[in-house]
PDB file of N, CA and C in Angstrom:
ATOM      1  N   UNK A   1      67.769  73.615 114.879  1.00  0.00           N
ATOM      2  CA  UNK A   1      67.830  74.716 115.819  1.00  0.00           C
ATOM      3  C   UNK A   1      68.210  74.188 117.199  1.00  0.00           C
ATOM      4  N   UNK A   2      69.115  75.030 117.989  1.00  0.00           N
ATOM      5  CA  UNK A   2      69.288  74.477 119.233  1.00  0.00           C
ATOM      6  C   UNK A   2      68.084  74.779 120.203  1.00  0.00           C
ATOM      7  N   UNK A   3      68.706  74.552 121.562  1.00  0.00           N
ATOM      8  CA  UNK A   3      67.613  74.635 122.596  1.00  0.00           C
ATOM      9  C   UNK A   3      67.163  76.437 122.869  1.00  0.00           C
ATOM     10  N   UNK A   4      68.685  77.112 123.069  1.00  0.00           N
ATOM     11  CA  UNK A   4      68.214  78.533 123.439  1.00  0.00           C
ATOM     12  C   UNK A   4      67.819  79.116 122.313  1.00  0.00           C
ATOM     13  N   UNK A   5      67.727  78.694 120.780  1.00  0.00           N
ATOM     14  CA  UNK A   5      67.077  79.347 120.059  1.00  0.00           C
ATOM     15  C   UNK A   5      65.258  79.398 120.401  1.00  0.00           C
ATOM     16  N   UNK A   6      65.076  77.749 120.981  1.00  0.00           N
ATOM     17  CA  UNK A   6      63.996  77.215 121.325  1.00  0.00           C
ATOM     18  C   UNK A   6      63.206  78.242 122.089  1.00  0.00           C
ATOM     19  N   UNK A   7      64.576  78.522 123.218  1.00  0.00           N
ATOM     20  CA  UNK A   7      63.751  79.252 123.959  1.00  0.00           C
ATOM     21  C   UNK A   7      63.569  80.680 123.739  1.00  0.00           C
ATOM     22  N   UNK A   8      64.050  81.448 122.804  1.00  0.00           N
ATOM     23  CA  UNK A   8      64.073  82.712 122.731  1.00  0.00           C
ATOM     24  C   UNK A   8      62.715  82.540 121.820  1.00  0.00           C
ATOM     25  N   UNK A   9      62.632  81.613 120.824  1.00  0.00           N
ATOM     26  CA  UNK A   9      61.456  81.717 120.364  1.00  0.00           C
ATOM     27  C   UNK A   9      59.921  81.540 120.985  1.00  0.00           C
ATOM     28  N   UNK A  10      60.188  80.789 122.136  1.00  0.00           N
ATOM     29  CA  UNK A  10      58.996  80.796 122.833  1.00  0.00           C
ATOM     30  C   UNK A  10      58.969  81.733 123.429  1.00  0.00           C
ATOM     31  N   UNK A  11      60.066  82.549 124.005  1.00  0.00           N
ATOM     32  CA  UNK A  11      59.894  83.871 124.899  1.00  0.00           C
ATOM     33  C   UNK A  11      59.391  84.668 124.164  1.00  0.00           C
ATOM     34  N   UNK A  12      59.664  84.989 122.988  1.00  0.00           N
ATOM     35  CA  UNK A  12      59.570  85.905 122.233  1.00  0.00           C
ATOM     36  C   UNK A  12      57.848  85.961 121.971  1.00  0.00           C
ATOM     37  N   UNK A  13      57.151  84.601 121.592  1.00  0.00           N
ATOM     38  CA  UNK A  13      56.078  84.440 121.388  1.00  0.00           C
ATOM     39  C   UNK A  13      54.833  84.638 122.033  1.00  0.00           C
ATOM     40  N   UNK A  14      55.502  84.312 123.723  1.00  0.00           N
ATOM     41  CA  UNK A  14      54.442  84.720 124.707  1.00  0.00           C
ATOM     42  C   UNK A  14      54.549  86.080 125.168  1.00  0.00           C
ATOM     43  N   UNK A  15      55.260  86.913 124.986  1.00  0.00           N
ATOM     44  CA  UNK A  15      55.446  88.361 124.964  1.00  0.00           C
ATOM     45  C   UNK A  15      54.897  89.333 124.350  1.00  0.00           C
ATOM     46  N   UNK A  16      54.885  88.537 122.747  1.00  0.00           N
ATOM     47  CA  UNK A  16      54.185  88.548 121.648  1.00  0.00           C
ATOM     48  C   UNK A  16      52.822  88.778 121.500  1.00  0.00           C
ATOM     49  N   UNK A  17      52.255  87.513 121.873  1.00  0.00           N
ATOM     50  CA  UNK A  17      50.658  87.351 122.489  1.00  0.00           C
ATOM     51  C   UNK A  17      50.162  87.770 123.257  1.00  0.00           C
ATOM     52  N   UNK A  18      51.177  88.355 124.393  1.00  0.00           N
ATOM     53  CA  UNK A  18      50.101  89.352 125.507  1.00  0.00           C
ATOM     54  C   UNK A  18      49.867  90.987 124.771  1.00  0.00           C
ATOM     55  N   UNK A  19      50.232  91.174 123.519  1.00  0.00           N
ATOM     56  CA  UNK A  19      49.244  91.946 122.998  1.00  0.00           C
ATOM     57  C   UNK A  19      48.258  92.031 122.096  1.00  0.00           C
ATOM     58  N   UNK A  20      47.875  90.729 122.322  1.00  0.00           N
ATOM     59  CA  UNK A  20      46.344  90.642 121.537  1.00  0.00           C
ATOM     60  C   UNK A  20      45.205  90.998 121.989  1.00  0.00           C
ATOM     61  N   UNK A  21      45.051  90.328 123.303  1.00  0.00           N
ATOM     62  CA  UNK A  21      43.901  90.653 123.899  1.00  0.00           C
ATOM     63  C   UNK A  21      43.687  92.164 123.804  1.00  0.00           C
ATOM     64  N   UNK A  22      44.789  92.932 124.075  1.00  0.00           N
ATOM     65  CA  UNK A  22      44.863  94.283 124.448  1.00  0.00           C
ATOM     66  C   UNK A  22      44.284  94.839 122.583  1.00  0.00           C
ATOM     67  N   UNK A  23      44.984  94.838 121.515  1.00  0.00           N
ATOM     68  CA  UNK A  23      44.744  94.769 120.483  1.00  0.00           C
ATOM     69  C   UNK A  23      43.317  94.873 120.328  1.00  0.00           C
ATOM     70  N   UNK A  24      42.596  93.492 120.648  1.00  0.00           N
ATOM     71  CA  UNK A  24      41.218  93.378 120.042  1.00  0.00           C
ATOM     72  C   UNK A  24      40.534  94.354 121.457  1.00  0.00           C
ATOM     73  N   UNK A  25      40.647  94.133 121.887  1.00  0.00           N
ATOM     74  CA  UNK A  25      39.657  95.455 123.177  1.00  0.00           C
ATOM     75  C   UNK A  25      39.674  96.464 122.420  1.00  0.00           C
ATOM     76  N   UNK A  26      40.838  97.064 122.072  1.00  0.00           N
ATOM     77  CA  UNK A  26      41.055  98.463 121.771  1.00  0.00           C
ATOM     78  C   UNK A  26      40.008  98.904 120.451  1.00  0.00           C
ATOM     79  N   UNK A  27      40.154  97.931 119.506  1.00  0.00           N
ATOM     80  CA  UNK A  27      39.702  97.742 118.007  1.00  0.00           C
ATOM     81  C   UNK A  27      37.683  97.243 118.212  1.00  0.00           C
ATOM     82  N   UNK A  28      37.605  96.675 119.453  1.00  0.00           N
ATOM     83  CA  UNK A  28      36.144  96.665 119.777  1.00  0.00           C
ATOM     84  C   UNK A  28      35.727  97.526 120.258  1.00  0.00           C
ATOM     85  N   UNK A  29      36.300  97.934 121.236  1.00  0.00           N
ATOM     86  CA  UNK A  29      35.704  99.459 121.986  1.00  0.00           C
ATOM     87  C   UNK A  29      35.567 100.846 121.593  1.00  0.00           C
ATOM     88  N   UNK A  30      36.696 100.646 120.355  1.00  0.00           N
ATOM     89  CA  UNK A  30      37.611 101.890 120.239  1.00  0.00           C
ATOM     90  C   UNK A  30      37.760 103.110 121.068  1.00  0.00           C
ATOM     91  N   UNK A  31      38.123 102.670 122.045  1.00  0.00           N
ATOM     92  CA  UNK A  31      38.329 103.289 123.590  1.00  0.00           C
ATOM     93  C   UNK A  31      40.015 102.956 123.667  1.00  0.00           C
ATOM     94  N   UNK A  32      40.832 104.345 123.581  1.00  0.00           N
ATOM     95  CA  UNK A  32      42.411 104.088 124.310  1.00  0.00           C
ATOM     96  C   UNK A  32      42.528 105.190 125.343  1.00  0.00           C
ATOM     97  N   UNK A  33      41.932 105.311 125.664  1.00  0.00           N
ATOM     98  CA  UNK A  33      41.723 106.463 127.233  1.00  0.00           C
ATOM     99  C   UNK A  33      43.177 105.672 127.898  1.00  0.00           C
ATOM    100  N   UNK A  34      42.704 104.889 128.321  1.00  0.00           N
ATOM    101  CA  UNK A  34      43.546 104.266 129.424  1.00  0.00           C
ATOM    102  C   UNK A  34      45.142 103.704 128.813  1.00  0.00           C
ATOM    103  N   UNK A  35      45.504 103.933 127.745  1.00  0.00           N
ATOM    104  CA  UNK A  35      46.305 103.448 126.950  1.00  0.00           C
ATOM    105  C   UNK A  35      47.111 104.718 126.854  1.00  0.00           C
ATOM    106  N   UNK A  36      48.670 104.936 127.267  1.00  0.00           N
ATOM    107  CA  UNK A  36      49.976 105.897 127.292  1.00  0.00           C
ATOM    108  C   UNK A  36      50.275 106.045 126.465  1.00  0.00           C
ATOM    109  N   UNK A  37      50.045 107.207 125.245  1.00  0.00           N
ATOM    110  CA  UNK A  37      50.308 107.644 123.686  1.00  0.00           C
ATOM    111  C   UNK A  37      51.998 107.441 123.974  1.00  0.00           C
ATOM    112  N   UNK A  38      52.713 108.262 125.121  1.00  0.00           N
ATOM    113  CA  UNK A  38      54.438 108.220 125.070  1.00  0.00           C
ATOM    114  C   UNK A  38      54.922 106.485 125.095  1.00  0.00           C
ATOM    115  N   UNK A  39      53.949 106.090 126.186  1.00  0.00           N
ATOM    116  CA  UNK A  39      54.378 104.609 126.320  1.00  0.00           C
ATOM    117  C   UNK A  39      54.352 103.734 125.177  1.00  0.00           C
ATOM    118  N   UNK A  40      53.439 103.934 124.125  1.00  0.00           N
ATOM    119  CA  UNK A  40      53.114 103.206 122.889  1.00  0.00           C
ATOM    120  C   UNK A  40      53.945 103.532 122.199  1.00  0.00           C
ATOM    121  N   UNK A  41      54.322 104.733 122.163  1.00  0.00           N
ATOM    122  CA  UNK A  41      55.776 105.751 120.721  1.00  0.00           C
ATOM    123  C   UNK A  41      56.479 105.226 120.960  1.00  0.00           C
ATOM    124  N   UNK A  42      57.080 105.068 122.181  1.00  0.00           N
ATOM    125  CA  UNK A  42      58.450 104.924 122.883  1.00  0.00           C
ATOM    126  C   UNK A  42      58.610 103.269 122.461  1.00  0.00           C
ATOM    127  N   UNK A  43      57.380 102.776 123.099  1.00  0.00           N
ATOM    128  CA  UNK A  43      57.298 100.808 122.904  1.00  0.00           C
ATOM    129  C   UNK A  43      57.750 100.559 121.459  1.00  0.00           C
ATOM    130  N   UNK A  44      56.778 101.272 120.500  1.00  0.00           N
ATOM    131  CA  UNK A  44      56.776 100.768 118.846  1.00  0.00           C
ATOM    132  C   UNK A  44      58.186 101.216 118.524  1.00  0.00           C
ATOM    133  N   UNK A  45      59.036 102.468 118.659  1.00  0.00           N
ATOM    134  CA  UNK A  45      60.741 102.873 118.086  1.00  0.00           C
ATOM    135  C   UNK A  45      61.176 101.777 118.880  1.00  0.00           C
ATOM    136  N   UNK A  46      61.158 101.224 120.074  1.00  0.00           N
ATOM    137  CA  UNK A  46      61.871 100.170 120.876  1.00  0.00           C
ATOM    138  C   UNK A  46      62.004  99.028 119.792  1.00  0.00           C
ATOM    139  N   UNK A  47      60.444  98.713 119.186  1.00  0.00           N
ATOM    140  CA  UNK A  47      61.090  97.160 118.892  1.00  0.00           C
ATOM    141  C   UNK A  47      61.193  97.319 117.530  1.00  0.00           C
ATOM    142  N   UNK A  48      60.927  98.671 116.644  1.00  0.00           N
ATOM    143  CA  UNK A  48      61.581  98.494 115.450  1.00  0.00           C
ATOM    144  C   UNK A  48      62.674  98.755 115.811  1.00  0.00           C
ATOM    145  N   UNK A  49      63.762  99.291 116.579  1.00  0.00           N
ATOM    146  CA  UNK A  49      65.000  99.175 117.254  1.00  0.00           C
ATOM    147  C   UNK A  49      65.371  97.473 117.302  1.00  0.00           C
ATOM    148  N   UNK A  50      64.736  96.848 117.815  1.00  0.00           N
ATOM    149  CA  UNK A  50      65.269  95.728 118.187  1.00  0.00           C
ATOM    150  C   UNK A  50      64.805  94.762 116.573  1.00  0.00           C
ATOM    151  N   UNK A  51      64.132  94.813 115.885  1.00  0.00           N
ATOM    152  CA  UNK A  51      64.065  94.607 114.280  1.00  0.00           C
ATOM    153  C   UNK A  51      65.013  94.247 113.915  1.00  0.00           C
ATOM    154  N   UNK A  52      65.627  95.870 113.861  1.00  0.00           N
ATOM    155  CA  UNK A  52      66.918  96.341 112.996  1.00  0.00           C
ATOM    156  C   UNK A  52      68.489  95.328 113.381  1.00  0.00           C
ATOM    157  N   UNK A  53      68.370  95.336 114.924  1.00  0.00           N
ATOM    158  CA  UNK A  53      68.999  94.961 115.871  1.00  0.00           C
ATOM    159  C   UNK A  53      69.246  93.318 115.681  1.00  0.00           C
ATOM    160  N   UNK A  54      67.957  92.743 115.279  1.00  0.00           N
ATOM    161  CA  UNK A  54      67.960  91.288 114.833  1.00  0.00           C
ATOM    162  C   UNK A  54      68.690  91.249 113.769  1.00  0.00           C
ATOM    163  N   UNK A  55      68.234  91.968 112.439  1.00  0.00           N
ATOM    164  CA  UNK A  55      68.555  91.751 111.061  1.00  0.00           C
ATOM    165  C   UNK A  55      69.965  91.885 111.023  1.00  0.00           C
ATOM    166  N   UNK A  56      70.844  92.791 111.839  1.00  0.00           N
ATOM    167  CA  UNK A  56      72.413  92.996 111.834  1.00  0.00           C
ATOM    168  C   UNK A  56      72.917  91.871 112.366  1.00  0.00           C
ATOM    169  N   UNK A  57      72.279  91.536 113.329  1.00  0.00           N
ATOM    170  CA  UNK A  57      72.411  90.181 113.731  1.00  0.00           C
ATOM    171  C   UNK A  57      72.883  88.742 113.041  1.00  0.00           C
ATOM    172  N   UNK A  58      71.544  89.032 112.595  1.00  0.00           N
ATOM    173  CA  UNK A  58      70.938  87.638 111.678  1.00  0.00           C
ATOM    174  C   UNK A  58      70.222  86.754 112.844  1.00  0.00           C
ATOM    175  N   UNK A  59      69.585  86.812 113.780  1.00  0.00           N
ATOM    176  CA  UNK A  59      68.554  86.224 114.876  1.00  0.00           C
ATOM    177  C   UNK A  59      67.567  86.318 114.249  1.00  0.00           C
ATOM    178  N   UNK A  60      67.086  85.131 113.815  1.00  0.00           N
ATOM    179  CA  UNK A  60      65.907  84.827 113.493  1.00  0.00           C
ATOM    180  C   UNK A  60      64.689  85.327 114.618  1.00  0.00           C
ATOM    181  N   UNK A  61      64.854  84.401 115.886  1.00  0.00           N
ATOM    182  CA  UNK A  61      63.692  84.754 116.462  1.00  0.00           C
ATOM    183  C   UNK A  61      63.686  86.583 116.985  1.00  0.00           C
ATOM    184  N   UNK A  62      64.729  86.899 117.264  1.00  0.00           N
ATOM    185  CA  UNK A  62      64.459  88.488 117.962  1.00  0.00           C
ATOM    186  C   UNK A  62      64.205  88.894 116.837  1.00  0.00           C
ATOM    187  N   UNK A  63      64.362  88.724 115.009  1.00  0.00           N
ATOM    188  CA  UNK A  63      63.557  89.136 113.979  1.00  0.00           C
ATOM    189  C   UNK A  63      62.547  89.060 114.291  1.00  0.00           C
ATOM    190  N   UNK A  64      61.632  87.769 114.024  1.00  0.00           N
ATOM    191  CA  UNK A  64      60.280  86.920 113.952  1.00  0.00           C
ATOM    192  C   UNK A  64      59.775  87.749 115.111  1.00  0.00           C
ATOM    193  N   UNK A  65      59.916  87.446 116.411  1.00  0.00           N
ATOM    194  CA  UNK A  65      59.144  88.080 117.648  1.00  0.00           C
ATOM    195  C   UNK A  65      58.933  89.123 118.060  1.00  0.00           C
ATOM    196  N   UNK A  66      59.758  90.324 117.177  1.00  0.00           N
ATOM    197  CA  UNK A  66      59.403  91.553 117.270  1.00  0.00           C
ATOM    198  C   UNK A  66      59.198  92.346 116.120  1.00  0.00           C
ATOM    199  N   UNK A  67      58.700  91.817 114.778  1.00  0.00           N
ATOM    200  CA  UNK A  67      57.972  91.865 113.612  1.00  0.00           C
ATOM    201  C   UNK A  67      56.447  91.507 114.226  1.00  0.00           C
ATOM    202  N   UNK A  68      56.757  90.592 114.687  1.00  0.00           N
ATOM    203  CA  UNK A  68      55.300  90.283 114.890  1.00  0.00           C
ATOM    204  C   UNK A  68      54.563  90.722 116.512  1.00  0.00           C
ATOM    205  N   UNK A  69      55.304  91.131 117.302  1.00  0.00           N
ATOM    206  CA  UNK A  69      55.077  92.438 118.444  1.00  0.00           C
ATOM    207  C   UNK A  69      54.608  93.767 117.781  1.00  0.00           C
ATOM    208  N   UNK A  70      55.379  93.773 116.415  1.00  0.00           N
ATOM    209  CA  UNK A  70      55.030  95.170 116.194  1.00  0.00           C
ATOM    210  C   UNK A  70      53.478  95.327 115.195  1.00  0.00           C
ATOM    211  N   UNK A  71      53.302  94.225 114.828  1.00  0.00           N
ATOM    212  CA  UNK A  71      52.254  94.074 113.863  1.00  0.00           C
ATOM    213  C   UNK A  71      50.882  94.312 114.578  1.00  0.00           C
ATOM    214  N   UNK A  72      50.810  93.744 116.400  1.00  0.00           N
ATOM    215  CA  UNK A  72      49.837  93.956 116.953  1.00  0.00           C
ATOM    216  C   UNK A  72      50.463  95.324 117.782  1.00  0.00           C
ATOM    217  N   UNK A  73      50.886  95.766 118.029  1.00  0.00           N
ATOM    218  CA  UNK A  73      51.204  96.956 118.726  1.00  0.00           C
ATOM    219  C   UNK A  73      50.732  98.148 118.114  1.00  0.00           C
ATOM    220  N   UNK A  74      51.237  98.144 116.738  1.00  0.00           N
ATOM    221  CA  UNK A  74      51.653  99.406 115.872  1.00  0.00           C
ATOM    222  C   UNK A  74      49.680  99.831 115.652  1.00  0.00           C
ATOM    223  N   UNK A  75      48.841  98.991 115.567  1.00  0.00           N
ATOM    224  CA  UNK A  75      47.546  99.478 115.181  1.00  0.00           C
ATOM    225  C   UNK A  75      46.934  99.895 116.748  1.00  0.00           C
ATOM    226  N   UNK A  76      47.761  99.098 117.693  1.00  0.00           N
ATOM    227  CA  UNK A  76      47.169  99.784 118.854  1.00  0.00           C
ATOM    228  C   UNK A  76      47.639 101.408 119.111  1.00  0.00           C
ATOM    229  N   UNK A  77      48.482 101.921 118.570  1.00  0.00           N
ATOM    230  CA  UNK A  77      49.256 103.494 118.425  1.00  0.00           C
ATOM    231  C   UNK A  77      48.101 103.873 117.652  1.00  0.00           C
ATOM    232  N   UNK A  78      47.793 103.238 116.775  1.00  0.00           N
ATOM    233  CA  UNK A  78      47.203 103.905 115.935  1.00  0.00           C
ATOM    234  C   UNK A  78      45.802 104.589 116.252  1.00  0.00           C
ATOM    235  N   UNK A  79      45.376 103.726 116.622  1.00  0.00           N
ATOM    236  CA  UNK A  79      43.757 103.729 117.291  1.00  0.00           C
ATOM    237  C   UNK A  79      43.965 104.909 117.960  1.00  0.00           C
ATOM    238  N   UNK A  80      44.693 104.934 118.514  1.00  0.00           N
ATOM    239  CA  UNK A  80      45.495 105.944 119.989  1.00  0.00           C
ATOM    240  C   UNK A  80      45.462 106.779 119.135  1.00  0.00           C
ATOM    241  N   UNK A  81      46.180 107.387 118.510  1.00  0.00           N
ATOM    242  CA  UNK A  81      46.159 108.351 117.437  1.00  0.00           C
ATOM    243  C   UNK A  81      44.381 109.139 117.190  1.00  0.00           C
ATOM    244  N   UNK A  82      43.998 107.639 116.543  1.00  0.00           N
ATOM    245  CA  UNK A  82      43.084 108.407 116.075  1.00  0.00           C
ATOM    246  C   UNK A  82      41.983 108.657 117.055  1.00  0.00           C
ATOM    247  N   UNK A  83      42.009 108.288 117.836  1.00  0.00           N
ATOM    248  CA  UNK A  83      40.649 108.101 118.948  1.00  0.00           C
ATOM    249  C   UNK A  83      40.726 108.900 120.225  1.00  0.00           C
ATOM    250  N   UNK A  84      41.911 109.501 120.136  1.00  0.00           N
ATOM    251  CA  UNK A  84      42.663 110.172 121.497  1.00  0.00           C
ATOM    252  C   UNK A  84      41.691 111.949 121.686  1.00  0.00           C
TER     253      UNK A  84
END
């Protein structure tokens, strides 16, 4: 792998990870008061957008980093959903 793959994968990763914390709050508290139902819809079609966007591609990491954005995101909608 080259270097800017390097780096898209680390970008991708720490972008990635700033929704965990948010994730586990949500899933401990089960409190999404403060959490934007449009902002979350809009976020989750964004990066299965950008998914799709990889796979036509063939980019591994904008695959990898927004599969796995969406894996912690998508249960934070959810919560939202159900807790709203």
């Amino acid at each position: 792998m080259d270097s800017i793959t390097w780096i898209g994968l680390l970008a991708g990763n720490l972008t990635t990870i700033s929704f965990f914390p948010q994730m586990l709050k949500t899933w401990k508290t089960r409190s999404t008061k403060d959490i934007s139902l449009v902002m979350f819809l809009l976020f989750c079609g964004g990066v299965l957008l950008w998914i799709v966007y990889g796979l036509f591609l063939g980019d591994i990491p904008v695959i990898m980093t927004n599969v796995a954005t969406f894996i912690l995101a998508f249960p934070i909608l959810v919560l939202k959903l159900k807790y709203k």
